[in-house]
C-alpha atoms as a PDB file:
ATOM      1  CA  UNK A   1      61.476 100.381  64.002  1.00  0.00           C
ATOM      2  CA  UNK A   2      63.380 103.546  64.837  1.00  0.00           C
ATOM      3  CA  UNK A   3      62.882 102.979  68.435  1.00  0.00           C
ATOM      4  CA  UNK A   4      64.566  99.298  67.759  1.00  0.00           C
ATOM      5  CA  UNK A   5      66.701 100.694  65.833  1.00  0.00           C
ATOM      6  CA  UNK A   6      68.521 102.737  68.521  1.00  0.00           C
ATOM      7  CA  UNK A   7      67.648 100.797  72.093  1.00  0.00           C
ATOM      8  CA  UNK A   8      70.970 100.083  72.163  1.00  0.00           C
ATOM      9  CA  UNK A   9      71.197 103.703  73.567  1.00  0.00           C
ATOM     10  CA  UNK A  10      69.258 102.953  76.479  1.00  0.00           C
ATOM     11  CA  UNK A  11      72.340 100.504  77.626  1.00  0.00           C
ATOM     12  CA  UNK A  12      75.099 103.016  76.692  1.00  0.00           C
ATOM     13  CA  UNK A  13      74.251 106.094  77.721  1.00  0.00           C
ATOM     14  CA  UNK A  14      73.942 105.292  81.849  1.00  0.00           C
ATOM     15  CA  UNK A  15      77.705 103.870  81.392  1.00  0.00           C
ATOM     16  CA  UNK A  16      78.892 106.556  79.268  1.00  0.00           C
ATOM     17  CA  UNK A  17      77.177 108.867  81.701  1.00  0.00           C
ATOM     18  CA  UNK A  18      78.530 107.938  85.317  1.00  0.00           C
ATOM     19  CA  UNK A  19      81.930 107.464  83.194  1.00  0.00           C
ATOM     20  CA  UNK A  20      82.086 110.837  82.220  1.00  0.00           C
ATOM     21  CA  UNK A  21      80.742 112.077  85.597  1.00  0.00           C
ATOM     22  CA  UNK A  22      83.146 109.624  87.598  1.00  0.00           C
ATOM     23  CA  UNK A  23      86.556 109.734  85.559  1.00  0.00           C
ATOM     24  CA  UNK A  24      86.207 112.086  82.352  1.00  0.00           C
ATOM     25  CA  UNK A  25      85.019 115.455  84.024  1.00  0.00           C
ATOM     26  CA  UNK A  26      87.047 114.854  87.600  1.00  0.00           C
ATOM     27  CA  UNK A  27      90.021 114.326  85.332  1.00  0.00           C
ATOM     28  CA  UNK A  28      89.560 117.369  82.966  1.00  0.00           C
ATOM     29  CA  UNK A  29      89.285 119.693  86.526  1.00  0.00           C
ATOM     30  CA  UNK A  30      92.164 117.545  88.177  1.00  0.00           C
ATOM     31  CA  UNK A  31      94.579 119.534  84.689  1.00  0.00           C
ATOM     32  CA  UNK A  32      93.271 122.703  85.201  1.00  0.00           C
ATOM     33  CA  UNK A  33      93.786 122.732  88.834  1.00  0.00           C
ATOM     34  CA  UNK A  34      97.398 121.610  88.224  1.00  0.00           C
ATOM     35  CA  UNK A  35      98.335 125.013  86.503  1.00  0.00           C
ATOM     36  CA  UNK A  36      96.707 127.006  89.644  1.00  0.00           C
ATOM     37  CA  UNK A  37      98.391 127.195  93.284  1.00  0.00           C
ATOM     38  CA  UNK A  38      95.036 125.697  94.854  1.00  0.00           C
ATOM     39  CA  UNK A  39      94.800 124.799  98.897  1.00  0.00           C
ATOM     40  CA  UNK A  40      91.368 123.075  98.520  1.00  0.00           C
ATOM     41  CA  UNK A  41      89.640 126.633  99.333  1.00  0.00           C
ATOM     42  CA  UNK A  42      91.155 129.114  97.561  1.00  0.00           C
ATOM     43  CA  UNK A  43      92.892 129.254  93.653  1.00  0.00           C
ATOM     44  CA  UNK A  44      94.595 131.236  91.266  1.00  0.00           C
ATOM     45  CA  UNK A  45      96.063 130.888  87.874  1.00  0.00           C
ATOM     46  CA  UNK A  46      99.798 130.493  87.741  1.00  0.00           C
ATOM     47  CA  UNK A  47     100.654 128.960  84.740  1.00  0.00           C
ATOM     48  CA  UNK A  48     103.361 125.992  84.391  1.00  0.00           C
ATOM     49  CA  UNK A  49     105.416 127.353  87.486  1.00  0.00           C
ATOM     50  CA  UNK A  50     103.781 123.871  89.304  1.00  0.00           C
ATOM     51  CA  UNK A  51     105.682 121.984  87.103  1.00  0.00           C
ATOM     52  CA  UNK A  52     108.608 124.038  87.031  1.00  0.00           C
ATOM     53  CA  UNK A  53     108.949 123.233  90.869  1.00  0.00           C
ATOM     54  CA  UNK A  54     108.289 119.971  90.805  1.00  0.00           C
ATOM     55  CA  UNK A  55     111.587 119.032  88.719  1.00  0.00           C
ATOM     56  CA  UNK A  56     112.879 120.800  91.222  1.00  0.00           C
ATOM     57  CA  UNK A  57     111.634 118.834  93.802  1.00  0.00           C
ATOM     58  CA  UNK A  58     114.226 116.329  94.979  1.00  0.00           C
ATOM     59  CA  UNK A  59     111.637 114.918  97.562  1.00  0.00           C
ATOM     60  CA  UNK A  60     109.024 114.656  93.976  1.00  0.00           C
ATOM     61  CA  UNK A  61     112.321 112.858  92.435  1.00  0.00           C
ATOM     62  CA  UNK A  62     113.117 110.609  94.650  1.00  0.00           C
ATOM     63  CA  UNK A  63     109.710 109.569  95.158  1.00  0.00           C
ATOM     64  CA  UNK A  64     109.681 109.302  90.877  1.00  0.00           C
ATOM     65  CA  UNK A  65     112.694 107.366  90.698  1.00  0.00           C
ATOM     66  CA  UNK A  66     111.809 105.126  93.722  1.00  0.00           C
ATOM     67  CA  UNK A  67     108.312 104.198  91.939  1.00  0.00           C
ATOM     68  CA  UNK A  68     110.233 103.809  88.786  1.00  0.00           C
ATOM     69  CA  UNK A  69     112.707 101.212  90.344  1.00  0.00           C
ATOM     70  CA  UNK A  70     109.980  99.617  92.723  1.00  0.00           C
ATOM     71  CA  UNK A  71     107.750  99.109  88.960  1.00  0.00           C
ATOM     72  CA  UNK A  72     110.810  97.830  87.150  1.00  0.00           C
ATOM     73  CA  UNK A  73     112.076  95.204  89.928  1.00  0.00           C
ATOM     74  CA  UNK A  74     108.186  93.871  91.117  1.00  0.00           C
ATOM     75  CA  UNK A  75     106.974  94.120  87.365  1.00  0.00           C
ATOM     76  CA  UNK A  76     110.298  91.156  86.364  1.00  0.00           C
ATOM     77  CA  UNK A  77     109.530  89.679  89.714  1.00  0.00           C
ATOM     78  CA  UNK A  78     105.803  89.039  89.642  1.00  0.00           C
ATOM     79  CA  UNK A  79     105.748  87.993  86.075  1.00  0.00           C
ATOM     80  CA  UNK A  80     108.732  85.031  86.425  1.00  0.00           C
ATOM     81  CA  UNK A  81     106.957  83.986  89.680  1.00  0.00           C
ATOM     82  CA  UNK A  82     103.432  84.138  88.457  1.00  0.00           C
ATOM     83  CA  UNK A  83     104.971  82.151  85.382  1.00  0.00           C
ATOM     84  CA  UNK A  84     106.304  79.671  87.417  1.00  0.00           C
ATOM     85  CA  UNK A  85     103.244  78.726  89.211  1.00  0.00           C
ATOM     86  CA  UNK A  86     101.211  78.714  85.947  1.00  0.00           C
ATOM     87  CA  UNK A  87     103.662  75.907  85.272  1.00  0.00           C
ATOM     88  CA  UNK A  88     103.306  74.297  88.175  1.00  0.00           C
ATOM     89  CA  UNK A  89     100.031  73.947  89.082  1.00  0.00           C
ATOM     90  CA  UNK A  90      99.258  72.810  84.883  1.00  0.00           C
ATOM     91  CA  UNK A  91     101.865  69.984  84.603  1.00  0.00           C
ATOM     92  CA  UNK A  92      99.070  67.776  86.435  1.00  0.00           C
ATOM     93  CA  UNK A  93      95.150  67.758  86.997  1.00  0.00           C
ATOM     94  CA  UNK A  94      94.788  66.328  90.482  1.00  0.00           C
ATOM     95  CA  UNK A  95      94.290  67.719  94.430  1.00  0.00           C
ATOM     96  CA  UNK A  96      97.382  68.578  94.726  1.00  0.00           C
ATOM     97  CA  UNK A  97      97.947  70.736  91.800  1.00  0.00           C
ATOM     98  CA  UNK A  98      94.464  71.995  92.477  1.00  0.00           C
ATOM     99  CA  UNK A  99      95.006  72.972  96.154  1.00  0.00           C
ATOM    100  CA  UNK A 100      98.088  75.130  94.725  1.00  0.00           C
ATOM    101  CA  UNK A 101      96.119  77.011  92.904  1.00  0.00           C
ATOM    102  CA  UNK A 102      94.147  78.293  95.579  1.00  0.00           C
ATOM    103  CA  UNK A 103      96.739  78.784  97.980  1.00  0.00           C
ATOM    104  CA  UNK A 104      98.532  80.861  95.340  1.00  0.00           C
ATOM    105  CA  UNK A 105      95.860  83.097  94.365  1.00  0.00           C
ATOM    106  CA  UNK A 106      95.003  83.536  98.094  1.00  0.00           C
ATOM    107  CA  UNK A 107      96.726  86.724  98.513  1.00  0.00           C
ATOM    108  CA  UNK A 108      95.565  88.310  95.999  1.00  0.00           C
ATOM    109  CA  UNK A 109      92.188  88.674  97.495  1.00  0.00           C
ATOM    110  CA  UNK A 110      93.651  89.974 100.995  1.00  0.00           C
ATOM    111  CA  UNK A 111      93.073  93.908 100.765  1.00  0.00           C
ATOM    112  CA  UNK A 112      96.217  96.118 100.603  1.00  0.00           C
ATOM    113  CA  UNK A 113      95.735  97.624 103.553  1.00  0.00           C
ATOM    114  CA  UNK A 114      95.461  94.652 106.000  1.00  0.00           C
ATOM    115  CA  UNK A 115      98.236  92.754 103.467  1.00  0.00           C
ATOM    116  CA  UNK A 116     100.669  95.376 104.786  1.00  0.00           C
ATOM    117  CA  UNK A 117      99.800  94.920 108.494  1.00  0.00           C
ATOM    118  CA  UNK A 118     100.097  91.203 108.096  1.00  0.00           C
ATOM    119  CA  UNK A 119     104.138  91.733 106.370  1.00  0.00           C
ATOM    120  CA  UNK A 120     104.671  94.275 108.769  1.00  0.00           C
ATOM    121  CA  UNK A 121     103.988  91.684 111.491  1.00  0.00           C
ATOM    122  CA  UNK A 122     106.446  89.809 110.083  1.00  0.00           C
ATOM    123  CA  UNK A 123     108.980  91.601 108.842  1.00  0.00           C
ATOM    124  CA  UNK A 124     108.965  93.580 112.641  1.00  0.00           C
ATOM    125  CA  UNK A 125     108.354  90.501 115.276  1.00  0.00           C
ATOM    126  CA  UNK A 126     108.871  87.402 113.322  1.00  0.00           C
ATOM    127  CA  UNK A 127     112.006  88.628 112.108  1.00  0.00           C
ATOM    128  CA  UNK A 128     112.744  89.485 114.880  1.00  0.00           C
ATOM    129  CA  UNK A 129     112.380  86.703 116.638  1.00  0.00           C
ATOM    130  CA  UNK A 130     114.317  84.863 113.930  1.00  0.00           C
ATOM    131  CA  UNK A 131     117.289  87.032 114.512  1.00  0.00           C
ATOM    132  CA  UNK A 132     117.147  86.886 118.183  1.00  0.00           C
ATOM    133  CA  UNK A 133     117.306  82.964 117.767  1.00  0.00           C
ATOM    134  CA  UNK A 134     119.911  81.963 115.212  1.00  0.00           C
ATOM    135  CA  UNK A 135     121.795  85.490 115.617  1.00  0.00           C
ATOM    136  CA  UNK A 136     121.728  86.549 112.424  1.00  0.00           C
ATOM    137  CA  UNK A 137     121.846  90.286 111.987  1.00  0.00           C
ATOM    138  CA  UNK A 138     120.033  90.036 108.503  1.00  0.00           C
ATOM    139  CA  UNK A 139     116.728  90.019 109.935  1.00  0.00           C
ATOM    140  CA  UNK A 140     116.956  92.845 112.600  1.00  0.00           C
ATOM    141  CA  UNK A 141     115.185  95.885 111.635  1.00  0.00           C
ATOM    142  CA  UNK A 142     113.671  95.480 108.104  1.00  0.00           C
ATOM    143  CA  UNK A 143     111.364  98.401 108.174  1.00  0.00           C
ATOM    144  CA  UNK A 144     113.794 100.818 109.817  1.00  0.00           C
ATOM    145  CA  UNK A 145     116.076 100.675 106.701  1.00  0.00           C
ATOM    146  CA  UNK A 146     115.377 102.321 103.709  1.00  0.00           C
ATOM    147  CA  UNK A 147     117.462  99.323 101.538  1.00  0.00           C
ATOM    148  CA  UNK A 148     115.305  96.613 103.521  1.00  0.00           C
ATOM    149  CA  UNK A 149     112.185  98.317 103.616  1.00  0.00           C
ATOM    150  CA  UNK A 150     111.769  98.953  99.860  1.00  0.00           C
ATOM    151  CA  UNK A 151     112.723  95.254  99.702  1.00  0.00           C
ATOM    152  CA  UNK A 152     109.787  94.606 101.758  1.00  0.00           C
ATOM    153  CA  UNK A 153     107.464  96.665  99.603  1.00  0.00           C
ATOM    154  CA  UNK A 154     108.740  94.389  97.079  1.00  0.00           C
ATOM    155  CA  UNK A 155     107.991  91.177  98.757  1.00  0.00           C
ATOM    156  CA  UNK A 156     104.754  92.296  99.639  1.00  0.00           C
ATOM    157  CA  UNK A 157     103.802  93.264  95.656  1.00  0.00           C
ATOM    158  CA  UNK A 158     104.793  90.022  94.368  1.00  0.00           C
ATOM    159  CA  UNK A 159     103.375  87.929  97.109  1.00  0.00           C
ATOM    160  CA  UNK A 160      99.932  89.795  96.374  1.00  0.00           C
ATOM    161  CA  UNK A 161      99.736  90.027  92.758  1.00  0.00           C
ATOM    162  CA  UNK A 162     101.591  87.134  91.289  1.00  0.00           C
ATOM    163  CA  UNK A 163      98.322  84.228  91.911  1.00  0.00           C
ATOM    164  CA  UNK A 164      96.345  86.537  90.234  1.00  0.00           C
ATOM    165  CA  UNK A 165      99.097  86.468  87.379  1.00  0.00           C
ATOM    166  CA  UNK A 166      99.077  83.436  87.469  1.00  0.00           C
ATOM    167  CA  UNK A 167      95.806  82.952  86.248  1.00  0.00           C
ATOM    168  CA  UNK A 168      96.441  84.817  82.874  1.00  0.00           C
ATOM    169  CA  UNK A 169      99.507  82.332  82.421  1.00  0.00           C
ATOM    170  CA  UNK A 170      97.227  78.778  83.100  1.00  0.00           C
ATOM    171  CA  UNK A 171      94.110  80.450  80.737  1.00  0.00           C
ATOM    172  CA  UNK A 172      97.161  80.462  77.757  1.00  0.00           C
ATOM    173  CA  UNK A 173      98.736  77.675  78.904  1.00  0.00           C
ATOM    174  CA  UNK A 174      95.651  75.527  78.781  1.00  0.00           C
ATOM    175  CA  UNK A 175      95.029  76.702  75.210  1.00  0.00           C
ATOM    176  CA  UNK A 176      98.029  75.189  73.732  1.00  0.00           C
ATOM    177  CA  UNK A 177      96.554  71.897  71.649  1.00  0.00           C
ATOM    178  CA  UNK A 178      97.457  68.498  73.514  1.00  0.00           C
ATOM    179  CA  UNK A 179      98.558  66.971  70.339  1.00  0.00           C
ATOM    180  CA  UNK A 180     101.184  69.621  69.720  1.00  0.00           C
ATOM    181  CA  UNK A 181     102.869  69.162  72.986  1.00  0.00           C
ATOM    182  CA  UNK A 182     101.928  64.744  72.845  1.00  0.00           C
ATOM    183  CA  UNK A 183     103.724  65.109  68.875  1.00  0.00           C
ATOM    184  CA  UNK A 184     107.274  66.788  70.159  1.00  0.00           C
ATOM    185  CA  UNK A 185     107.397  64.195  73.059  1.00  0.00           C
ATOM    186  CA  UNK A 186     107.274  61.403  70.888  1.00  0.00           C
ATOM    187  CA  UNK A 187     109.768  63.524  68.168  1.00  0.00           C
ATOM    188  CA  UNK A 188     112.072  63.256  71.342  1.00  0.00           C
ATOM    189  CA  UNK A 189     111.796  66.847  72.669  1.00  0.00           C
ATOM    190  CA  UNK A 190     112.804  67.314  75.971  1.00  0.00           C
ATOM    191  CA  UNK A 191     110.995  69.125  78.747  1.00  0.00           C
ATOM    192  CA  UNK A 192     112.900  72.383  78.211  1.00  0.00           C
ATOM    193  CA  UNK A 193     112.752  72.387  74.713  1.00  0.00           C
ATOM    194  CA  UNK A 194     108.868  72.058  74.638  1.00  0.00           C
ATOM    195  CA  UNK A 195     108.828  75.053  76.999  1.00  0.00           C
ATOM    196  CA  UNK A 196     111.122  77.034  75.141  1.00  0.00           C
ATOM    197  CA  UNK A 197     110.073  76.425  71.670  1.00  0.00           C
ATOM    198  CA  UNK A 198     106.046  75.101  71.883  1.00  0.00           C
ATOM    199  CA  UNK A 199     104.695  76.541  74.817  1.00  0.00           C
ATOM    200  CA  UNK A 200     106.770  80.409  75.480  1.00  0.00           C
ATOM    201  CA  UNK A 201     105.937  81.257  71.849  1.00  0.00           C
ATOM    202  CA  UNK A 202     102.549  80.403  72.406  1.00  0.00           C
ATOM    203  CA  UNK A 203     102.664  82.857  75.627  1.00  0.00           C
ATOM    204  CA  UNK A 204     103.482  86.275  73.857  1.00  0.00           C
ATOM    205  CA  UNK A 205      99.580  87.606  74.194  1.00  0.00           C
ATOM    206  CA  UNK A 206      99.598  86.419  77.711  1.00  0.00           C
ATOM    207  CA  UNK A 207     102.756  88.752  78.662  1.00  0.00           C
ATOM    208  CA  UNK A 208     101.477  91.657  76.952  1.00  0.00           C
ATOM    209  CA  UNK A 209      98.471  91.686  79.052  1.00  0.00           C
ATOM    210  CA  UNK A 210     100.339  90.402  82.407  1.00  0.00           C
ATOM    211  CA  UNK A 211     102.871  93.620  81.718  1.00  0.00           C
ATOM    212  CA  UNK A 212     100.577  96.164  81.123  1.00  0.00           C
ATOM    213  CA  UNK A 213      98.704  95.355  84.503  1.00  0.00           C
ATOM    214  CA  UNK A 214     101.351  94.670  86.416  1.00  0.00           C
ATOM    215  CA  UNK A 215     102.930  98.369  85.358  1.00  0.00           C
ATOM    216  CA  UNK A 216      99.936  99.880  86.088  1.00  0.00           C
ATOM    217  CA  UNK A 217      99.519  97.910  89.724  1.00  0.00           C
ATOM    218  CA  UNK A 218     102.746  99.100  90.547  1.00  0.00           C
ATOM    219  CA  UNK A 219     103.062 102.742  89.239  1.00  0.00           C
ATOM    220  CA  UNK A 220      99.766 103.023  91.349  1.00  0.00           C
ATOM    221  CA  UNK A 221     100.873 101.597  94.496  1.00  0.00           C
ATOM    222  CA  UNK A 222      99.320 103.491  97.532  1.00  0.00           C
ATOM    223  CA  UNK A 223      97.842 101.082 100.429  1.00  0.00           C
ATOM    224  CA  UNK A 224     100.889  98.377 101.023  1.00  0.00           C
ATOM    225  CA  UNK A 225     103.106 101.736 100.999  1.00  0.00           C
ATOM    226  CA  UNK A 226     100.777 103.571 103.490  1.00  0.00           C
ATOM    227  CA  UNK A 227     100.388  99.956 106.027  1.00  0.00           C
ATOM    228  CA  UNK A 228     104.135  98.904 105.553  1.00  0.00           C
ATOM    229  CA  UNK A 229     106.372 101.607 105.755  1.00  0.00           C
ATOM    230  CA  UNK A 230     104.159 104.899 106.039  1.00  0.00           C
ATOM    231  CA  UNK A 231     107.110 106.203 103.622  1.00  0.00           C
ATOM    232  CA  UNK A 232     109.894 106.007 106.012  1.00  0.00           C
ATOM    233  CA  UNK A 233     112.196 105.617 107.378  1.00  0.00           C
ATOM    234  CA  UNK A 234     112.635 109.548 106.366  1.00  0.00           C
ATOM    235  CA  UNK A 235     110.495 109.378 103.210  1.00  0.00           C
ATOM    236  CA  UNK A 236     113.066 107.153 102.088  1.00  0.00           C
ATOM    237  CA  UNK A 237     110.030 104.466 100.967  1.00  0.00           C
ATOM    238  CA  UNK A 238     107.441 106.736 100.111  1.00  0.00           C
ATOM    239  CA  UNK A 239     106.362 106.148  96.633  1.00  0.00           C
ATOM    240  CA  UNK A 240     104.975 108.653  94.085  1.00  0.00           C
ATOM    241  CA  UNK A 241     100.950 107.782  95.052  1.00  0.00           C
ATOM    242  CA  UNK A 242     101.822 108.601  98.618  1.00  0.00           C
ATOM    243  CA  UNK A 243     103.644 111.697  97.869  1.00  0.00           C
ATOM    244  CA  UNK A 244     100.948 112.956  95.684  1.00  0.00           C
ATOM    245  CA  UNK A 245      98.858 112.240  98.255  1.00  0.00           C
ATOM    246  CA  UNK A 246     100.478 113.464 101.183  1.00  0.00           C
ATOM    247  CA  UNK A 247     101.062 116.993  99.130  1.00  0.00           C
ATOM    248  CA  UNK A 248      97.496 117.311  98.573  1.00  0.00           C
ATOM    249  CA  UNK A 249      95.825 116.057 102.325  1.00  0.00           C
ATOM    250  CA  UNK A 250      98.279 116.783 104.555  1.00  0.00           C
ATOM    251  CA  UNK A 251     100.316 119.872 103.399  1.00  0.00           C
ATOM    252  CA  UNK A 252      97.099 120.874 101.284  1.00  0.00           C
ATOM    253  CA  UNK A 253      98.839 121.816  98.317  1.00  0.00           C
ATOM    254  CA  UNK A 254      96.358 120.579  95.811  1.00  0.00           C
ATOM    255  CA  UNK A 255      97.525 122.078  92.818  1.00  0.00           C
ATOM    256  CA  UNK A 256     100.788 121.127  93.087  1.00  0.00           C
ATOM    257  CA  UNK A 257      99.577 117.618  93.925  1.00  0.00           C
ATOM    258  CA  UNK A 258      97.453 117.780  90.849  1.00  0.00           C
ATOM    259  CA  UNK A 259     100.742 118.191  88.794  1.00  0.00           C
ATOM    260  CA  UNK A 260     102.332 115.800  89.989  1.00  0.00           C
ATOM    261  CA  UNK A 261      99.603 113.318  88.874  1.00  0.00           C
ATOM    262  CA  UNK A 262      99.370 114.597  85.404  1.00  0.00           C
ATOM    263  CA  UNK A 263     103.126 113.573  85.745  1.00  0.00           C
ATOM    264  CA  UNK A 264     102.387 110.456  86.753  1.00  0.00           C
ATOM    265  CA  UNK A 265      99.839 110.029  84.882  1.00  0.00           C
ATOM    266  CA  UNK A 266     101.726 110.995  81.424  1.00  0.00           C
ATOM    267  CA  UNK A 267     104.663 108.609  82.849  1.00  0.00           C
ATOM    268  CA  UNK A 268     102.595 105.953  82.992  1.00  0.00           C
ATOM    269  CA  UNK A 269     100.292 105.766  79.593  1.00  0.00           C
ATOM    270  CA  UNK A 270     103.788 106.319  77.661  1.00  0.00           C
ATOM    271  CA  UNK A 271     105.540 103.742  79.006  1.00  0.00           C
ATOM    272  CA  UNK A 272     102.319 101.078  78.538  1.00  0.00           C
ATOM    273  CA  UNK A 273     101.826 102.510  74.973  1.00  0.00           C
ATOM    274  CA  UNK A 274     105.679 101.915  74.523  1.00  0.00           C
ATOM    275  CA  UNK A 275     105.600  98.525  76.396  1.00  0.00           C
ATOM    276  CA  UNK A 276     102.291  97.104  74.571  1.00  0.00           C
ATOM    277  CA  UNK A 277     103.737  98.468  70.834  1.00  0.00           C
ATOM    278  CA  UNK A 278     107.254  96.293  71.540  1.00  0.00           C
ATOM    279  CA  UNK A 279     105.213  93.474  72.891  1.00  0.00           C
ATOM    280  CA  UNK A 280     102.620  93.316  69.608  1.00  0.00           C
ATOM    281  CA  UNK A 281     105.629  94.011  67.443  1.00  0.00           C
ATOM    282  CA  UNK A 282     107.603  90.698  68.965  1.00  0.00           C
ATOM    283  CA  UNK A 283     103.991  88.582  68.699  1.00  0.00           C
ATOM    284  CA  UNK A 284     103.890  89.523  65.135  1.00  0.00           C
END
């Protein structure tokens, strides 16, 4: 009986293990080494003069207030596109709508990595090419241009991560009762006041979860950053994930890199904890 009692155990504790090996005890390290001037061989205990320097940093700031801007632009962006297709692809069930679906969601399962070789294809010889034929200046050198190529970051994001957005939006969408929707038609409501007062109501859950992952996608961005832009021109597009990382692999300042996560890391749980208390508050 006791044994029955507690089995339950016996599917726990190999999660809560490799959880606590994989993220808890890395993690707890990762803060200690931020208050130390570690090079990945050698350490020493310097207190808070890691963070100190890093508000100091204008290379640390610009890459902070370059994420911030990136998260606050693609986060608006992604969520009004994915939105749109949710409405899109559910006004009918047929191939068509079907087909869109897929062809949506498509680049979502397109690793970061190659997805930035593929844009920077485009936004380097097709646009190119583009320019060269209709001579329009607009689309010469996207990725040399610090304006233009966080603009292209910003393409990228949305393009990747608004089918799987999408998705949230048609599971909520779907789950608004038929007769609601067949009852205002026949009332006389027109198509824009069924989406503004039946079905957007009915969305509030569905924006609180498409917000807080979208937030965290984009505070996190590291691979479409690395394949696109490599952070230039001039570190001018190099977000906080490849700062951090650059500080810790390449100039092998780990403890100063480790800071600079915490930072992140801090940034980030406050603003979702912010973001998903305002969003329960207006569901309520």
């Amino acid at each position: 009986m006791l044994i029955k009692k507690h089995q339950y155990l016996a599917f726990i504790l190999p999660a809560v293990f490799f959880i606590l090996l994989i993220i808890v005890i890395p993690f707890l390290i990762g803060i200690y080494y931020s208050f130390t001037d570690s090079n990945g061989l050698r350490s020493s205990f310097i207190g808070w003069k890691n963070f100190e320097v890093l508000f100091q940093d204008s290379t640390f700031l610009q890459s902070f207030w370059l994420t911030v801007k990136f998260s606050f632009v693609s986060v608006i962006l992604i969520n009004l596109v994915g939105l749109v297709f949710a409405l899109i692809v559910t006004r009918h069930n047929n191939r068509l709508t079907k087909s869109l679906r897929t062809i949506f969601f498509m680049p979502n399962l397109i690793g970061g990595i190659l997805l930035g070789f593929i844009w920077q294809f485009i936004f380097t010889s097709a646009f190119q090419a583009i320019a060269a034929a209709f001579h329009l200046d607009f689309f010469k050198g996207w990725l040399s241009n610090s304006s233009t190529g966080f603009w292209g970051i910003v393409i990228l994001f949305v393009w990747q991560m608004s089918g799987y957005i999408m998705l949230i939006y048609i599971s909520f969408l779907n789950a608004i009762p038929k007769n609601t929707i067949q009852a205002a038609v026949l009332d006389g409501a027109k198509a824009t006041q069924i989406f503004f007062f039946i079905k957007l109501p009915q969305l509030a859950p569905a924006f609180t979860i498409s917000l807080f992952l979208t937030l965290a996608s984009s505070f996190k961005l590291y691979e479409q950053n690395l394949a696109l832009t490599n952070g230039g021109p001039y570190r001018s597009t190099e977000m906080i994930s490849m700062y951090i990382y650059n500080t810790a692999f390449v100039n092998f300042q780990q403890g100063y890199a480790q800071a600079a996560g915490i930072i992140l890391f801090l940034c980030v749980t406050i603003v979702s904890f912010i973001q998903l208390a305002l969003s329960r508050k207006r569901e309520g």
